[in-house]
Each structure stands twice: as C-alpha cells, then as structure tokens.
N, C-alpha and C. Protein backbone atom coordinates (compact mmCIF):
# COMPACT_ATOMS: atom_id res chain seq x y z
N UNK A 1 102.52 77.17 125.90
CA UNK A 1 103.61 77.07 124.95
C UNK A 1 103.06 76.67 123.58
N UNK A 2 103.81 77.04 122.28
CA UNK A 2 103.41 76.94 121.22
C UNK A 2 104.23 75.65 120.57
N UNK A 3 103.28 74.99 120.02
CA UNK A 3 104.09 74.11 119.44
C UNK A 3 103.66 73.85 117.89
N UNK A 4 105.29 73.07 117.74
CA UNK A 4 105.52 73.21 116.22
C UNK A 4 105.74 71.91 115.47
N UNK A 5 105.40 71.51 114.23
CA UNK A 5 105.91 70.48 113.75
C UNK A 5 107.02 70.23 112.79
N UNK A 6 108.02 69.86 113.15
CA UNK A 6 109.73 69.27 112.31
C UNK A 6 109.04 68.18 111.74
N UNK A 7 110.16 68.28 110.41
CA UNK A 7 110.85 67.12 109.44
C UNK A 7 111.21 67.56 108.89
N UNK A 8 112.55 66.67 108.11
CA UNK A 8 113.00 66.64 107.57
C UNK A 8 112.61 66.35 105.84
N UNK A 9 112.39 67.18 105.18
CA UNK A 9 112.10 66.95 103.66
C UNK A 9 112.76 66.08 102.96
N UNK A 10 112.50 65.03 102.16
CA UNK A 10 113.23 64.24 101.71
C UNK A 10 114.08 64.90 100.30
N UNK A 11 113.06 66.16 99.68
CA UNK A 11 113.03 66.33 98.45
C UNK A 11 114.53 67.72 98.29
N UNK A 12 114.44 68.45 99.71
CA UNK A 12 115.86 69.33 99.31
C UNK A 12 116.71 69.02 100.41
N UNK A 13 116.41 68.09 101.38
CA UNK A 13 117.47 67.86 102.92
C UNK A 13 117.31 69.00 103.92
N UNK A 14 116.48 69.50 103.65
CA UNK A 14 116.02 71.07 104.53
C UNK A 14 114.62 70.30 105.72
N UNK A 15 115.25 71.05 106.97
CA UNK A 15 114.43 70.62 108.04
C UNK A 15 113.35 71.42 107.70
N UNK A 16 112.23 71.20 107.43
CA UNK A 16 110.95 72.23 107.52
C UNK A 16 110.26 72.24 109.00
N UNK A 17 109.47 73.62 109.46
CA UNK A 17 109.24 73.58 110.54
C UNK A 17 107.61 74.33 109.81
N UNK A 18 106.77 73.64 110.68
CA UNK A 18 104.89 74.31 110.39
C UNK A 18 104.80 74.61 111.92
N UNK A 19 103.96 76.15 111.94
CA UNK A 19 103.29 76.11 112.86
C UNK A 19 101.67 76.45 112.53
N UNK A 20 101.00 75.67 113.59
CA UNK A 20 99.50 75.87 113.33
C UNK A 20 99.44 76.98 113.49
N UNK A 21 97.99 77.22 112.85
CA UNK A 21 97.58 78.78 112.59
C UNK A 21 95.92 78.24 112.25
N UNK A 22 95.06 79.19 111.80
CA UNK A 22 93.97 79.26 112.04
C UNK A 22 92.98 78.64 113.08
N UNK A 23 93.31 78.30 114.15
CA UNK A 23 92.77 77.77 115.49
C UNK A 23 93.05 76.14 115.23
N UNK A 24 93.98 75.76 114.28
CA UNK A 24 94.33 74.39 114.19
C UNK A 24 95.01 73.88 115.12
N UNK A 25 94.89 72.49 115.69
CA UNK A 25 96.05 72.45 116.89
C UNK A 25 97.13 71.43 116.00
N UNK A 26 98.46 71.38 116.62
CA UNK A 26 99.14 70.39 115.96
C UNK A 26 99.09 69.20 115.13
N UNK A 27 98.25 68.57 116.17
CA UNK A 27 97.58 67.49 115.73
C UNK A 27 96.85 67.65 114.44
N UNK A 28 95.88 68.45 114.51
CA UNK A 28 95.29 68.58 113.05
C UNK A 28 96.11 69.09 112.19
N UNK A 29 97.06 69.94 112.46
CA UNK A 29 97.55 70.25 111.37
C UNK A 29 98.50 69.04 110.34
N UNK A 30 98.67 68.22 111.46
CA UNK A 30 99.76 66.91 110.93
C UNK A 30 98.23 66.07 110.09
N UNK A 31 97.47 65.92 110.53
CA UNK A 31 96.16 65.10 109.47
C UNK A 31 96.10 66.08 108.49
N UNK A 32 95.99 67.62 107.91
CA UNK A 32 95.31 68.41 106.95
C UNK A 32 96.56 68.74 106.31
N UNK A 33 98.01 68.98 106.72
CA UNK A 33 99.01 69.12 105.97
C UNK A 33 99.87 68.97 106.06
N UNK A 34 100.60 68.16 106.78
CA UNK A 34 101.94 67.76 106.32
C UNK A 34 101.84 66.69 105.03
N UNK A 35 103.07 67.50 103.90
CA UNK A 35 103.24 66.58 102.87
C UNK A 35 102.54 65.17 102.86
N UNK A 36 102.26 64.14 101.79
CA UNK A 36 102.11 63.36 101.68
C UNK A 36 103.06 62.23 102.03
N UNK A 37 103.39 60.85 102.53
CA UNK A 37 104.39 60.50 102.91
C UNK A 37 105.30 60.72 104.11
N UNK A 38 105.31 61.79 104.52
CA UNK A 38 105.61 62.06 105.55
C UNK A 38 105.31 61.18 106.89
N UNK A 39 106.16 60.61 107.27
CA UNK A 39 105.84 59.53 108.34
C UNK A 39 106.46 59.89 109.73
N UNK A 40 108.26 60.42 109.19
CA UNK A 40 108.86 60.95 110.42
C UNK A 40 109.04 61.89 110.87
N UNK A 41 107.70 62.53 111.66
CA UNK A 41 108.18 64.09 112.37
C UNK A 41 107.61 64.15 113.62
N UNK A 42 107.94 65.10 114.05
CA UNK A 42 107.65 65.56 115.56
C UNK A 42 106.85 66.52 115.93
N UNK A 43 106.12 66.30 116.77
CA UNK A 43 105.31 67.71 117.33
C UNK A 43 106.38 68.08 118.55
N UNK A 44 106.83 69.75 118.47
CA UNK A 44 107.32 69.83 119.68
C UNK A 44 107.64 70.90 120.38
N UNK A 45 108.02 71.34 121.61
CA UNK A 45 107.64 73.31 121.77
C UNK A 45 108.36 74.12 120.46
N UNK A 46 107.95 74.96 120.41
CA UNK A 46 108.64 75.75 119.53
C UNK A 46 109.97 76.16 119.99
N UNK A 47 110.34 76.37 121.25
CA UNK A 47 111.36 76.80 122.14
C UNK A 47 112.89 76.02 121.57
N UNK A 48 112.24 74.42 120.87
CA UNK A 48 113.62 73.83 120.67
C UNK A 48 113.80 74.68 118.98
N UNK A 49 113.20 75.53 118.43
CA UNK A 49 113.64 75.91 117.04
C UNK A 49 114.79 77.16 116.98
N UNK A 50 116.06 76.65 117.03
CA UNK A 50 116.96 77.91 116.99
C UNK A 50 116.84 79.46 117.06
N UNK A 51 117.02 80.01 117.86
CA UNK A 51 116.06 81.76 117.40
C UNK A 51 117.45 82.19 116.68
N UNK A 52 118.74 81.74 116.46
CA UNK A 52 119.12 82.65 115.57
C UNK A 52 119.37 81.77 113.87
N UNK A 53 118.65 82.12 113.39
CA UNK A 53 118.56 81.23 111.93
C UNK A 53 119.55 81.85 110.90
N UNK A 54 120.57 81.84 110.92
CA UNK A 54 121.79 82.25 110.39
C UNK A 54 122.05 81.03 109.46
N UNK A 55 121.89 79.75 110.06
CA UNK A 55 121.99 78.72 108.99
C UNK A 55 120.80 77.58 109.26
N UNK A 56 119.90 78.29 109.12
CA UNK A 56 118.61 77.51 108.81
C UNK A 56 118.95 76.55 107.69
N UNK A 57 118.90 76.68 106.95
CA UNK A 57 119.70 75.31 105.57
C UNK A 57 120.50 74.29 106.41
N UNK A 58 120.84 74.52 107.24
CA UNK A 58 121.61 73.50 107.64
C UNK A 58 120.51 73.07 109.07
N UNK A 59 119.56 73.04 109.49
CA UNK A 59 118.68 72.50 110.74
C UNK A 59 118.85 71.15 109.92
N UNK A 60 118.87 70.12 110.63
CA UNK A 60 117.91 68.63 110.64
C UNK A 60 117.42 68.23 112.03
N UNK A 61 116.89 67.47 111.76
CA UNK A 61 115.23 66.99 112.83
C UNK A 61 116.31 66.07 113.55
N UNK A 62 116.48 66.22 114.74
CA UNK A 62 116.92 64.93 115.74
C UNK A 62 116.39 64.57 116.75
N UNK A 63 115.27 63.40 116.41
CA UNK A 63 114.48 63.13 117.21
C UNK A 63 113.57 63.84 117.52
N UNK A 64 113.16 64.81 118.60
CA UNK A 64 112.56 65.83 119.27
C UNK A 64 113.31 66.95 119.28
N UNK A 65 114.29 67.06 118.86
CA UNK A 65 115.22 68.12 118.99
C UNK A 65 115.90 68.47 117.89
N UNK A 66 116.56 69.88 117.56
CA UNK A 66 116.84 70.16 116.38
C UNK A 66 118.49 70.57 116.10
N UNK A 67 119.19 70.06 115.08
CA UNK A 67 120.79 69.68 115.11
C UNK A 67 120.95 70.73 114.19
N UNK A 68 122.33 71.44 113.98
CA UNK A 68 122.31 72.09 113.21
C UNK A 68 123.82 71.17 112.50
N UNK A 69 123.76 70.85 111.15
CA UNK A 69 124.44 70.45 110.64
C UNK A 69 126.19 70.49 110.17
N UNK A 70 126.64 70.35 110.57
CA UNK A 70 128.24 71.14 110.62
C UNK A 70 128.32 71.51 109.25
N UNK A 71 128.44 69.98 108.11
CA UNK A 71 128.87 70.48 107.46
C UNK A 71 128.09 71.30 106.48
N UNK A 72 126.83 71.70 106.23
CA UNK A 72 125.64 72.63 105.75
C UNK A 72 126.39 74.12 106.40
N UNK A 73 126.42 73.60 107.67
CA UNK A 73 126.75 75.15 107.95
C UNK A 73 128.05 75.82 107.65
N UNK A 74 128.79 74.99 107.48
CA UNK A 74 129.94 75.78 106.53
C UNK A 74 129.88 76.20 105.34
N UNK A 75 128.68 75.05 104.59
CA UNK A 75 127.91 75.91 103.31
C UNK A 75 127.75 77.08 103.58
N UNK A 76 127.00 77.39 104.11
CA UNK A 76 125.86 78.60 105.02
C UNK A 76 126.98 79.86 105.17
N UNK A 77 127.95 79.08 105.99
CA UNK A 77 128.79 80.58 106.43
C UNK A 77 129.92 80.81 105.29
N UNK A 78 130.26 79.83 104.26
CA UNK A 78 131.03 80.77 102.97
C UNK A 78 129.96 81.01 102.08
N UNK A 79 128.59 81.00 102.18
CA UNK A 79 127.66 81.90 101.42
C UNK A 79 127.48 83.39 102.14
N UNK A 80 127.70 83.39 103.50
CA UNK A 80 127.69 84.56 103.97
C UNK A 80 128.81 85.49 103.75
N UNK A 81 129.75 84.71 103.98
CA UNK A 81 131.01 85.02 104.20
C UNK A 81 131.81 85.88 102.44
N UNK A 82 131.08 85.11 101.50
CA UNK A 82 131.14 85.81 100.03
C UNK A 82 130.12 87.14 99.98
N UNK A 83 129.31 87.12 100.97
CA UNK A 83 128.21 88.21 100.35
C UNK A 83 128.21 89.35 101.31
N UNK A 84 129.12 88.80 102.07
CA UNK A 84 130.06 90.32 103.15
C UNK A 84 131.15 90.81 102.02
N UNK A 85 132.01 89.95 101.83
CA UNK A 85 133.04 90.55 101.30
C UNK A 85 132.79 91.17 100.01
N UNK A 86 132.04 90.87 99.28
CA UNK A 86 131.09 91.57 97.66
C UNK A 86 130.76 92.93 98.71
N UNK A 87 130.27 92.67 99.72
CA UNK A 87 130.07 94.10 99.90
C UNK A 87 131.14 94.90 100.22
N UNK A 88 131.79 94.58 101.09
CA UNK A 88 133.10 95.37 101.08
C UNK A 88 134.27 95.82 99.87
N UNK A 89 134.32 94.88 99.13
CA UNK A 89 134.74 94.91 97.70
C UNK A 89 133.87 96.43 96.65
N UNK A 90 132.90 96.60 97.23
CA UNK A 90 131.84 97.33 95.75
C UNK A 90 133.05 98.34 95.57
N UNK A 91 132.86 99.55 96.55
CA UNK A 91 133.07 100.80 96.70
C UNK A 91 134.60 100.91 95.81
N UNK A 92 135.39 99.50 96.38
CA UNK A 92 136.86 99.49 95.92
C UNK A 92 136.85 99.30 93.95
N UNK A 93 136.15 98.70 94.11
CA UNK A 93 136.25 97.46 92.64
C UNK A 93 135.42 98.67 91.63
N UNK A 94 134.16 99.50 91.81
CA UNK A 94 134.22 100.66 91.35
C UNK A 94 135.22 101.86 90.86
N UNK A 95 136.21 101.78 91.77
CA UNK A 95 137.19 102.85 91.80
C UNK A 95 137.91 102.05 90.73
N UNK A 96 138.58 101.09 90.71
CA UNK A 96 139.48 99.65 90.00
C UNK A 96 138.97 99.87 88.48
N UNK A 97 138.09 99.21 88.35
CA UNK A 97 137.52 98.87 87.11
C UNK A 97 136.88 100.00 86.40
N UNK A 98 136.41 101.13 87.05
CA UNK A 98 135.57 102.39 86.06
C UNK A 98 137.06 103.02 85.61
N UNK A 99 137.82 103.04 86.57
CA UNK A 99 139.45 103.98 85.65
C UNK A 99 138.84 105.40 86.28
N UNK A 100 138.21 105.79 87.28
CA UNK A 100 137.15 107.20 87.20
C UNK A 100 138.90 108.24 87.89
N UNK A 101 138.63 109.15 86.66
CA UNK A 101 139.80 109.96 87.06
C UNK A 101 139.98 110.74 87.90
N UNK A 102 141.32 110.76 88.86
CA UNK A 102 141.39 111.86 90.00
C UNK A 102 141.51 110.46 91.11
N UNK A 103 140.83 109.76 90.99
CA UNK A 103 140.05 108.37 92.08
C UNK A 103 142.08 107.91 92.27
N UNK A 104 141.86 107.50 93.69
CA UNK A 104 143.16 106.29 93.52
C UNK A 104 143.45 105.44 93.72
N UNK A 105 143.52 104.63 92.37
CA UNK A 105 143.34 103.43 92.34
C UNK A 105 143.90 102.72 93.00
N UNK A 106 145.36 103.39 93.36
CA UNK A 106 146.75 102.02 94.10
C UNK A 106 145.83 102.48 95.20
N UNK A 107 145.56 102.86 96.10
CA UNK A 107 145.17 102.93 97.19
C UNK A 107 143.67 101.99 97.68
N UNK A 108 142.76 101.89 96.52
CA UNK A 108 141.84 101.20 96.21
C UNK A 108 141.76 99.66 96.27
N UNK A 109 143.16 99.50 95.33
CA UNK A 109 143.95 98.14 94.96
C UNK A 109 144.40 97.73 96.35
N UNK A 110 144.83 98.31 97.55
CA UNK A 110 145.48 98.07 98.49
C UNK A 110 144.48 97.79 99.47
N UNK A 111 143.34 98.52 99.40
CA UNK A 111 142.29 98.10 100.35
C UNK A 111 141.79 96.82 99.68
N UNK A 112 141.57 96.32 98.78
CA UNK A 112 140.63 94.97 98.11
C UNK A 112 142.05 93.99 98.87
N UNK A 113 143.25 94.35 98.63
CA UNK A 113 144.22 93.10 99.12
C UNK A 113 143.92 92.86 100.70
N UNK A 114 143.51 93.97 101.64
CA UNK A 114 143.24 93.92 102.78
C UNK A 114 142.11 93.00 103.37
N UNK A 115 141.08 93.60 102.35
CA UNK A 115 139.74 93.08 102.71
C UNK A 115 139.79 90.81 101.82
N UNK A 116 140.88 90.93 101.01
CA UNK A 116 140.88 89.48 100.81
C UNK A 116 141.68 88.95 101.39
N UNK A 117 142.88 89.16 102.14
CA UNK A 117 143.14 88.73 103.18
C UNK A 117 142.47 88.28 104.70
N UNK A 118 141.64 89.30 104.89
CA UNK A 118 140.74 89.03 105.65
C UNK A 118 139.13 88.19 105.82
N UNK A 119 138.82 87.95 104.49
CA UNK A 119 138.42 86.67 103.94
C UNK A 119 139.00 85.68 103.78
N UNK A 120 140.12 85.44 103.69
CA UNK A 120 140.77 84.02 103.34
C UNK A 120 140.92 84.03 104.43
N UNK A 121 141.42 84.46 105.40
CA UNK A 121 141.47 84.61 106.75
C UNK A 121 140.49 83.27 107.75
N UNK A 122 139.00 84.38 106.99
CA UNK A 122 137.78 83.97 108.02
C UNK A 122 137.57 82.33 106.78
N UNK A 123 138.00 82.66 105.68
CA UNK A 123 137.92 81.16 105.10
C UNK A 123 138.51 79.71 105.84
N UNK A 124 139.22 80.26 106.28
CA UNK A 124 140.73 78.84 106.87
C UNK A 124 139.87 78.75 108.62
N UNK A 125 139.41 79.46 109.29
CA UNK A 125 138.62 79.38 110.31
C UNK A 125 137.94 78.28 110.10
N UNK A 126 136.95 78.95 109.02
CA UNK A 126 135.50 78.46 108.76
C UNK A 126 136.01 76.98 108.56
N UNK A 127 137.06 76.99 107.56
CA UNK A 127 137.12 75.49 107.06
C UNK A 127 137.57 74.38 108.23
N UNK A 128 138.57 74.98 109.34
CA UNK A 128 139.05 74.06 110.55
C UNK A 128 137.89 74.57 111.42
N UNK A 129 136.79 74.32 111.64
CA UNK A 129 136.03 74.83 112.83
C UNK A 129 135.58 73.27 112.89
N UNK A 130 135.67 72.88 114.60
CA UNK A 130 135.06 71.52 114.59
C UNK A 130 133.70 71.51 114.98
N UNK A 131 132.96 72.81 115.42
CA UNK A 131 131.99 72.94 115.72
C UNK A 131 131.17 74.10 115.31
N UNK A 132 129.60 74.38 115.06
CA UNK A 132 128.96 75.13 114.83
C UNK A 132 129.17 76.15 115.69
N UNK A 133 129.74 76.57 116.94
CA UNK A 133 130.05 77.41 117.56
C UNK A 133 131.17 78.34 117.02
N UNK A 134 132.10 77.52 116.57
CA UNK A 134 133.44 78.18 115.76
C UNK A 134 133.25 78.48 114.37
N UNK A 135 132.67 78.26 113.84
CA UNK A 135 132.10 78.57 112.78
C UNK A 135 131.43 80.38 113.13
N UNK A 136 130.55 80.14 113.79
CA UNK A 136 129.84 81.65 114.31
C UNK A 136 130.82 82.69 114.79
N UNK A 137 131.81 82.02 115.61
CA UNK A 137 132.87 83.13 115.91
C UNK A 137 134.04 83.65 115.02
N UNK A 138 134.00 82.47 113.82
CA UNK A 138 134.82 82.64 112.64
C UNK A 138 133.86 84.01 111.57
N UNK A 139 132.89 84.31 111.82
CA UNK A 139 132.12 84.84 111.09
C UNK A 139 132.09 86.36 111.69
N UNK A 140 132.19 86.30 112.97
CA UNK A 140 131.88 87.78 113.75
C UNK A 140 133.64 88.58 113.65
C-alpha cells in the first residue's frame, strides 16, 4: 500500500496531501519537505484520500483520517453549481442579448426561466443539506 502525507495548511485552510516519489519513503519525505513548521500531520494509506475530489477545498485532516467539510463544501457545490448553469445559460443568453434575427427570443427567454428555476431549485437543496451526502445528490 501507498502511503501519503496530510495536513492541514495553516496559510489557505486547504488539507494538502504529498505523496513520495523519487524512491523517497514517507518518512523522508516528512524530514526533506514538508513546509517549515509543520508539526501536525499524518503519514497514512492513501486509501483514506477521497477518490472522488469534487470538493477537495473542502478536505481537512482528522486525525488519521480525512473529513470533508460541510460547510466548504457548500462553497464547492454553488461554485459548481454556477458553472453548470453558465453553461446551460450560453446558447440561450446568445440568442437574448445578440437580437440575431429570425432567432426566438421568447422561446429562448423561456428556456433561461427554466434552467433558473432549476438552479434555485438545486440552490435551496444545497443550502438545507445536513450532510455532504445531500449536498452530492443535490448536485446530480
């Protein structure tokens, strides 16, 4: 098994995770580079590092094990959650704003009310979710 070293950065609140590499083992790698100061981290399988990093910004170090932050991750998922709907928005908001003639616009206008409904939607989820689980299903 491969193992990895957590902490928590003091300088952005972001869990950082190192894995050795050049035939370094953990151990050395915690003497040759982890930050300066660094006092509290862990060596530990890699297995405990989330495989789906959807809201990596939101990991912190717990103990030996790794937490994913509730409220970070609601950061996380209305940063996602804006950069779905920008996409769904282009095609419409093109038609809207160029005036491009022949195009129709009320029909255009009617899809953007759809697609923001359905964001405010996944907004009011996101915002009552008591757990990082509901959060993820507020998103799918």
């Amino acid at each position: 098994m491969t193992k990895v070293i957590i902490w928590d950065d003091p300088t952005t609140n972001i869990m950082r995770v190192m894995t050795p590499a050049g035939g370094n083992t953990a151990e050395e790698c915690v003497e040759k580079y982890l930050p300066d100061g660094i006092t509290d981290y862990a060596i530990v399988e890699e297995s405990v590092i989330p495989a789906d990093r959807k809201f990596r910004n939101a990991w912190r170090k717990d103990g030996e094990t790794v937490k994913e932050d509730l409220t970070e991750s609601k950061n996380c998922a209305h940063k996602l959650r804006r950069y779905e709907r920008q996409k769904e928005f282009k095609p419409y908001d093109d038609i809207v704003m160029k005036q491009i003639p022949g195009a129709n616009t009320a029909g255009a206008e009617d899809q953007r009310v759809k697609i923001r409904d359905k964001y405010a939607k996944m907004q009011t989820d996101i915002d009552a979710a008591s757990d990082v689980a509901a959060i993820r299903a507020a998103l799918s």
